[in-house]
C-alpha atoms as a PDB file:
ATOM      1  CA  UNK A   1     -81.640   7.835 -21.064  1.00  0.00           C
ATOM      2  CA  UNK A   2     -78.612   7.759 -19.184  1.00  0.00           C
ATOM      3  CA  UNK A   3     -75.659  10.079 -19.723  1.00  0.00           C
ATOM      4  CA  UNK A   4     -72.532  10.042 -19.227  1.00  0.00           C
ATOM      5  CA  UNK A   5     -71.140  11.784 -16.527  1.00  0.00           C
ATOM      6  CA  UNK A   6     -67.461  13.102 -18.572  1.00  0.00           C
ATOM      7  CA  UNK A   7     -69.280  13.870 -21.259  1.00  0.00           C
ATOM      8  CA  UNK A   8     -70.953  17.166 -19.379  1.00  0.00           C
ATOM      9  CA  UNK A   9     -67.497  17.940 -17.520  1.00  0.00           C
ATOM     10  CA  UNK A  10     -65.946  20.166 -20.612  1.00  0.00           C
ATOM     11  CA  UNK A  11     -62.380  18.878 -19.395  1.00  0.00           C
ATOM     12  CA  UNK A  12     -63.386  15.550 -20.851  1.00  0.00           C
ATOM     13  CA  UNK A  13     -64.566  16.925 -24.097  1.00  0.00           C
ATOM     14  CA  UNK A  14     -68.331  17.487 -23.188  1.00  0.00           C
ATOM     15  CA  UNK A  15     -70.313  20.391 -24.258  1.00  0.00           C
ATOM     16  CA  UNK A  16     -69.462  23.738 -22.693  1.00  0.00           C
ATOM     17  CA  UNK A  17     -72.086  25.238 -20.448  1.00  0.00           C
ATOM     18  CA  UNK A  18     -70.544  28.637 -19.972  1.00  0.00           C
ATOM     19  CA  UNK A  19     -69.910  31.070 -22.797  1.00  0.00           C
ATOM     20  CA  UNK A  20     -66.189  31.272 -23.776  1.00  0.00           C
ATOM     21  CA  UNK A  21     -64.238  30.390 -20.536  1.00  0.00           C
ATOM     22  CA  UNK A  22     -61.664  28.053 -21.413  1.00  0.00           C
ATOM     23  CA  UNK A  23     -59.784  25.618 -19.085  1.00  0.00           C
ATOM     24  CA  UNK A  24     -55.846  25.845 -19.308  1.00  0.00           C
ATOM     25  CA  UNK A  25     -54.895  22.435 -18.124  1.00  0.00           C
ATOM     26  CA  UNK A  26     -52.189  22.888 -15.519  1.00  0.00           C
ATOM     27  CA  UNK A  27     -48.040  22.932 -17.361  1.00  0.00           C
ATOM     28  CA  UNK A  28     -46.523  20.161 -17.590  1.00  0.00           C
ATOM     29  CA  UNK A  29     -43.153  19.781 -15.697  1.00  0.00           C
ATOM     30  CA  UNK A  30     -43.400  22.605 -13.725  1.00  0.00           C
ATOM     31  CA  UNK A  31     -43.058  20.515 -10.459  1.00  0.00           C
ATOM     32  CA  UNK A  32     -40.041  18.191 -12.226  1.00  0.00           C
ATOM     33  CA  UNK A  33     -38.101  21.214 -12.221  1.00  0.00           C
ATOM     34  CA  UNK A  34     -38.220  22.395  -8.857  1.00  0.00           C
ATOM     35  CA  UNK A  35     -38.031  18.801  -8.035  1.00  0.00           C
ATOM     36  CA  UNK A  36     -34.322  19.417  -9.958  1.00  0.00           C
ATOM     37  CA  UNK A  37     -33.893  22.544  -8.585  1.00  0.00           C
ATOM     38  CA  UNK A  38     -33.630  21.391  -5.022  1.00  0.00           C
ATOM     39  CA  UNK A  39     -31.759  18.329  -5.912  1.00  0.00           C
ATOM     40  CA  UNK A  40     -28.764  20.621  -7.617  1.00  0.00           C
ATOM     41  CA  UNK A  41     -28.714  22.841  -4.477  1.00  0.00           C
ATOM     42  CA  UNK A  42     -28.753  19.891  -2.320  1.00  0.00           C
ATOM     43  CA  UNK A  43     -25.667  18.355  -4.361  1.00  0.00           C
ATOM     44  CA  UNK A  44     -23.638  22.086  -4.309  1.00  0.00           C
ATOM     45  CA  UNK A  45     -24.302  22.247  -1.050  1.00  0.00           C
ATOM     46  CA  UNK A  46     -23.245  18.357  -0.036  1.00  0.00           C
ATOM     47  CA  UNK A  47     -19.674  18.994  -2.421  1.00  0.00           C
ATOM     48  CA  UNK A  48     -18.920  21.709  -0.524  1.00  0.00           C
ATOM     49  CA  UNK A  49     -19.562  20.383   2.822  1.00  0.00           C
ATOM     50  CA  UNK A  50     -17.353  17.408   1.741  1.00  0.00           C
ATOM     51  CA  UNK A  51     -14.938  19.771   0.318  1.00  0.00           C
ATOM     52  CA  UNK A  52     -14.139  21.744   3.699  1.00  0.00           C
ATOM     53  CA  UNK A  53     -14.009  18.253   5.556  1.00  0.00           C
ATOM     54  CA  UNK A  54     -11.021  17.527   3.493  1.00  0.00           C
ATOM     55  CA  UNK A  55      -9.525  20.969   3.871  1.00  0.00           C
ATOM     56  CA  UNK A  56      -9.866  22.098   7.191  1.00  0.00           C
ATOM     57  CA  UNK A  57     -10.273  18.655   8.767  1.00  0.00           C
ATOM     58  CA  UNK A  58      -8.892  15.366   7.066  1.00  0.00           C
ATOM     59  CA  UNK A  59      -5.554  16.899   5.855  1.00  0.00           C
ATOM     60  CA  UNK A  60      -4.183  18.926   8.450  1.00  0.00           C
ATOM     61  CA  UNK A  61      -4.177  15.302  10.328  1.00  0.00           C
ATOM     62  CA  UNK A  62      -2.639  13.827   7.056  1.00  0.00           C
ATOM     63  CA  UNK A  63       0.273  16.382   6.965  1.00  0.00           C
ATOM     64  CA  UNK A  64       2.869  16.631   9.167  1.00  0.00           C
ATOM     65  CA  UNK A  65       4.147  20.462  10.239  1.00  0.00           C
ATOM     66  CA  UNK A  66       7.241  21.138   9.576  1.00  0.00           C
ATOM     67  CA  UNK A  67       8.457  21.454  13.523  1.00  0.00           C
ATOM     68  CA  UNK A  68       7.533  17.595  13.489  1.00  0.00           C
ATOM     69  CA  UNK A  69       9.410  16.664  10.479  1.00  0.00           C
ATOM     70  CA  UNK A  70      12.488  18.578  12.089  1.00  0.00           C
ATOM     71  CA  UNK A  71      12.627  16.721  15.277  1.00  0.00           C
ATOM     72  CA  UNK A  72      12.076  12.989  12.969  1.00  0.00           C
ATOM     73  CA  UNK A  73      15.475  12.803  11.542  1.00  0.00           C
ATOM     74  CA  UNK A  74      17.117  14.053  15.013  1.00  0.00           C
ATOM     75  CA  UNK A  75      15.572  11.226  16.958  1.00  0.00           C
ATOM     76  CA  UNK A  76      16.698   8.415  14.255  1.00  0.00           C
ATOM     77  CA  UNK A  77      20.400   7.074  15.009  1.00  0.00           C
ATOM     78  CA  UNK A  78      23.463   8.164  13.025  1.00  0.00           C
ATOM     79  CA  UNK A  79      24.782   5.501  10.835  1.00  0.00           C
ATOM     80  CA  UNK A  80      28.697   5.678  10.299  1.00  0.00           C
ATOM     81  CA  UNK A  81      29.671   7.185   7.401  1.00  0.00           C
ATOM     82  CA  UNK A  82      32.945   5.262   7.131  1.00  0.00           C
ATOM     83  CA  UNK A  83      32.502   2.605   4.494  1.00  0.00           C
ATOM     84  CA  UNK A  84      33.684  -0.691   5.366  1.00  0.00           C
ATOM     85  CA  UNK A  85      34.825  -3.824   3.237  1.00  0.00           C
ATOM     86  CA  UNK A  86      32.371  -5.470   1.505  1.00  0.00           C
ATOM     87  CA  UNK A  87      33.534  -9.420   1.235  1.00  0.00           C
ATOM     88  CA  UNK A  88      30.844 -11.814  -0.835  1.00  0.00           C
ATOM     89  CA  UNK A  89      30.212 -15.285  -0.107  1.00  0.00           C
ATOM     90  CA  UNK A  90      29.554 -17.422  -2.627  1.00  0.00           C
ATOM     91  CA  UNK A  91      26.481 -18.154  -4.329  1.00  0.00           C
ATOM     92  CA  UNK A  92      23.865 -20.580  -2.398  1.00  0.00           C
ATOM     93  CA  UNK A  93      20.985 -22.516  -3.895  1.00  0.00           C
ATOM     94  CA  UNK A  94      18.459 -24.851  -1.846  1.00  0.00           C
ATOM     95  CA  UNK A  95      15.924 -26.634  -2.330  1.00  0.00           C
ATOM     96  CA  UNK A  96      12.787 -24.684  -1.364  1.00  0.00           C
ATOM     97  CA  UNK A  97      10.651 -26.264   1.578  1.00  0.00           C
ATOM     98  CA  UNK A  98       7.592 -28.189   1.111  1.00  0.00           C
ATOM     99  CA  UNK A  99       8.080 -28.571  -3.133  1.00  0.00           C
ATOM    100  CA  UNK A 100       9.494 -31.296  -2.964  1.00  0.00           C
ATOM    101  CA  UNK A 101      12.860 -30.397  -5.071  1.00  0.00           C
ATOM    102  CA  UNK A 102      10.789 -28.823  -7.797  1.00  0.00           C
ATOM    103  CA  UNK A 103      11.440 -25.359  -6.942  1.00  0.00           C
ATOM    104  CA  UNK A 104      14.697 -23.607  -5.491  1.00  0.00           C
ATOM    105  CA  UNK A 105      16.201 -20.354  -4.412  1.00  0.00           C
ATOM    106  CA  UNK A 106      19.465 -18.942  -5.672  1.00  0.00           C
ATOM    107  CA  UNK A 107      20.682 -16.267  -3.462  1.00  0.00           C
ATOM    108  CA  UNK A 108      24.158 -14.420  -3.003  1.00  0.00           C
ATOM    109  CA  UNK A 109      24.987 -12.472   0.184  1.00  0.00           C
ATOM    110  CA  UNK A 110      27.767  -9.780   1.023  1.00  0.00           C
ATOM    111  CA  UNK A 111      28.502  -8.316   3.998  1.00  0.00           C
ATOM    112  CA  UNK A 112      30.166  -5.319   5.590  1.00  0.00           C
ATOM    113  CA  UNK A 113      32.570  -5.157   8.005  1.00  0.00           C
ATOM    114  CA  UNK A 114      35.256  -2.840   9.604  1.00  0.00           C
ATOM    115  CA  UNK A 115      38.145  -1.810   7.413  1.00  0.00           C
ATOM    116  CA  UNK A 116      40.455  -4.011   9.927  1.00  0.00           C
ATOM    117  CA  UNK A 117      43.125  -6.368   7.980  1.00  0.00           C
ATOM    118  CA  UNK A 118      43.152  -8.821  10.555  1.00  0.00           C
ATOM    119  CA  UNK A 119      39.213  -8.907  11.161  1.00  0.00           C
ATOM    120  CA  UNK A 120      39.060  -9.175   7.527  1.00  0.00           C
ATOM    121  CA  UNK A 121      41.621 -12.427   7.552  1.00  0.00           C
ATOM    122  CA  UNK A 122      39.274 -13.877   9.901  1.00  0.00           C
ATOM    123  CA  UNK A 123      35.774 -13.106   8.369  1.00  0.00           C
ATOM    124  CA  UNK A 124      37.544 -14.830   5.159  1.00  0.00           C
ATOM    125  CA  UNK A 125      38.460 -17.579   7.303  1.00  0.00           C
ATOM    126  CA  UNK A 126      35.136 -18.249   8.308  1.00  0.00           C
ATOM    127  CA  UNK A 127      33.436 -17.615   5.065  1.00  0.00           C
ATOM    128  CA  UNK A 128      32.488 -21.538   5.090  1.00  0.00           C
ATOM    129  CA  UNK A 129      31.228 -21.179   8.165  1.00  0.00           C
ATOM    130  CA  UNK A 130      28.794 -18.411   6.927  1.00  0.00           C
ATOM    131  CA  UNK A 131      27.974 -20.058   4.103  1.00  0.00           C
ATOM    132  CA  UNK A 132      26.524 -23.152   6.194  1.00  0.00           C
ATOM    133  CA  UNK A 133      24.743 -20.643   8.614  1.00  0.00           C
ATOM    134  CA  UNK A 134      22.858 -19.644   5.477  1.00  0.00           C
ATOM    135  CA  UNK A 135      22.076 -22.752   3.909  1.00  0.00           C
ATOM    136  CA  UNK A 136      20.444 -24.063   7.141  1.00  0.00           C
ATOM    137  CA  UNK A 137      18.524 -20.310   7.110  1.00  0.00           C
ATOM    138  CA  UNK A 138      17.141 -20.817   3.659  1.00  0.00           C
ATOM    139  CA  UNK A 139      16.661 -24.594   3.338  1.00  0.00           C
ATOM    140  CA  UNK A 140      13.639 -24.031   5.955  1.00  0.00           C
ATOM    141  CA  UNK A 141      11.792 -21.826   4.454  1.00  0.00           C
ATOM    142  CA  UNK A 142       8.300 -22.393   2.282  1.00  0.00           C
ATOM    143  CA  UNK A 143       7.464 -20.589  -0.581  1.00  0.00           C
ATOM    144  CA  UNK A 144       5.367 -18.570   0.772  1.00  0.00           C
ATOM    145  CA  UNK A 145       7.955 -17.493   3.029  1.00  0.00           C
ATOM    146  CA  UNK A 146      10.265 -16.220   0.866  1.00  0.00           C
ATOM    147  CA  UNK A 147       7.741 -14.907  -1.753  1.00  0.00           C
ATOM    148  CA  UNK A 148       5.700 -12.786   0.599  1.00  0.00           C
ATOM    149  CA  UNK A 149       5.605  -8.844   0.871  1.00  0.00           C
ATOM    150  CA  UNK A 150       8.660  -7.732   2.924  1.00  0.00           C
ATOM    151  CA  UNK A 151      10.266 -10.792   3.074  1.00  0.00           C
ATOM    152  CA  UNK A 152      13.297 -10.057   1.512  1.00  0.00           C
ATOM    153  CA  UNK A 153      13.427  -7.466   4.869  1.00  0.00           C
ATOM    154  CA  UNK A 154      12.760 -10.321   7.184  1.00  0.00           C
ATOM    155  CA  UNK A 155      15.270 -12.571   5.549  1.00  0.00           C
ATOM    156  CA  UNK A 156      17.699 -10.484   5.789  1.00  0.00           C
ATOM    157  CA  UNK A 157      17.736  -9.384   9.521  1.00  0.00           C
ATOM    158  CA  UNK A 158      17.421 -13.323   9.877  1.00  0.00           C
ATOM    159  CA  UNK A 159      20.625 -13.518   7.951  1.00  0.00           C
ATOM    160  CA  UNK A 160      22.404 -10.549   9.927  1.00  0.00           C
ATOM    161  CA  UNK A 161      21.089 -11.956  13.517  1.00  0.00           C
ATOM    162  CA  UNK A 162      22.702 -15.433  12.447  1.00  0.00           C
ATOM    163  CA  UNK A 163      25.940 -13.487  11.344  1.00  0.00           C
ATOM    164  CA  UNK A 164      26.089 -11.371  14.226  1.00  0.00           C
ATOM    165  CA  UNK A 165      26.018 -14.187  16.341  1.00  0.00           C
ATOM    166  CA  UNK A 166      28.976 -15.868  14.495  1.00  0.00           C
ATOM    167  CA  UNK A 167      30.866 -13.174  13.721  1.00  0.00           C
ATOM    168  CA  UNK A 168      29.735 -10.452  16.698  1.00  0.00           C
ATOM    169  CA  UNK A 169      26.936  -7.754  15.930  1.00  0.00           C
ATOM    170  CA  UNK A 170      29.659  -5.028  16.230  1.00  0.00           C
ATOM    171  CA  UNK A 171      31.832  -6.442  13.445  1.00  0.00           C
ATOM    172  CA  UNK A 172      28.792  -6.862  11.099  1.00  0.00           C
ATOM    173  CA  UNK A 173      28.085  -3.757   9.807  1.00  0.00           C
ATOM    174  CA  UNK A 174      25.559  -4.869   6.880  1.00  0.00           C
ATOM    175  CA  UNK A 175      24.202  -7.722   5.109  1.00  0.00           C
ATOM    176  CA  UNK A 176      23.413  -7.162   1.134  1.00  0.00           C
ATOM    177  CA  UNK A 177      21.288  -9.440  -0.863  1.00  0.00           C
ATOM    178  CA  UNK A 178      22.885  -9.385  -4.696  1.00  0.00           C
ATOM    179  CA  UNK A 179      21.261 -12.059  -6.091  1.00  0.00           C
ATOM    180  CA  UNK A 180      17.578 -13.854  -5.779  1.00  0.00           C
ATOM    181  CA  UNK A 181      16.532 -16.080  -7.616  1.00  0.00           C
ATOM    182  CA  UNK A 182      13.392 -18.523  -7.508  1.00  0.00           C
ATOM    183  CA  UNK A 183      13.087 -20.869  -9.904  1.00  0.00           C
END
């Protein structure tokens, strides 16, 4: 007859050969939580790698000493204090590039000159003048141009070059956009 070979092996459920001995199967789990164990440390010990990176070496770069914010404001240029007169032009609106008339910008521009009466006679002379200068400014410009981060910035050292060339860069002491408008 032939046996089978688990059925003498008393793990499988055979017959016991020796007296009372009994096999403890080996606990469950005990591996999986060393297994954890390690991981944790491993983890503890990555966040606080990662946290003296940041501390000693990513924000010292990040954060500018106090000398160095000192000498910043020294090096910029001194803008007068002196307010000057502010004269508006009157409102423009063009046709916006490339749309075809179906889209347009509405835009209304000051500017700042010297307190000077008779430089102030002739800026308001030449208001038309200005006026024209921006028109041909705006009127070539696509949407995207005029919709795009920072362009209001760009437009309006466009604007102030144009002036300054009309009206001389040391009489111009600012150009202010008050109204814009895309419709």
């Amino acid at each position: 007859m032939a046996t089978d070979a688990k059925a003498d092996i008393p793990e499988f459920g055979g017959p016991e050969t020796s007296g009372s001995e009994e096999v403890k199967p080996p606990a469950k789990g005990g591996w999986q939580i060393k297994a954890i164990a390690i991981q944790a440390g491993i983890l503890i010990a990555l966040t606080g790698a990662a946290f003296g990176l940041n501390i000693y070496l990513l924000k010292p770069m990040l954060i500018v000493s106090g000398k160095e914010q000192a000498k910043e404001p020294a090096a910029k240029p001194k803008i007068e204090q002196h307010p000057g007169k502010i004269l508006a032009l009157d409102p423009a609106i063009v046709n916006i590039a490339g749309t075809n008339g179906r889209r347009y910008l509405k835009i209304t521009v000051q500017i700042e000159i010297p307190e000077d009466e008779k430089l102030i006679k002739e800026v308001e002379a030449r208001k038309p003048l200005l006026s024209d200068r921006l028109i041909q400014i705006l009127a070539s410009k696509p949407l995207e141009e005029v919709t795009s981060p920072g362009s209001l910035e760009i437009l309006k050292r466009q604007i102030a070059d144009q002036f300054g060339k009309e009206l001389g860069t040391d009489r111009l002491k600012g150009v202010y956009l008050t109204e814009f408008v895309i419709q």
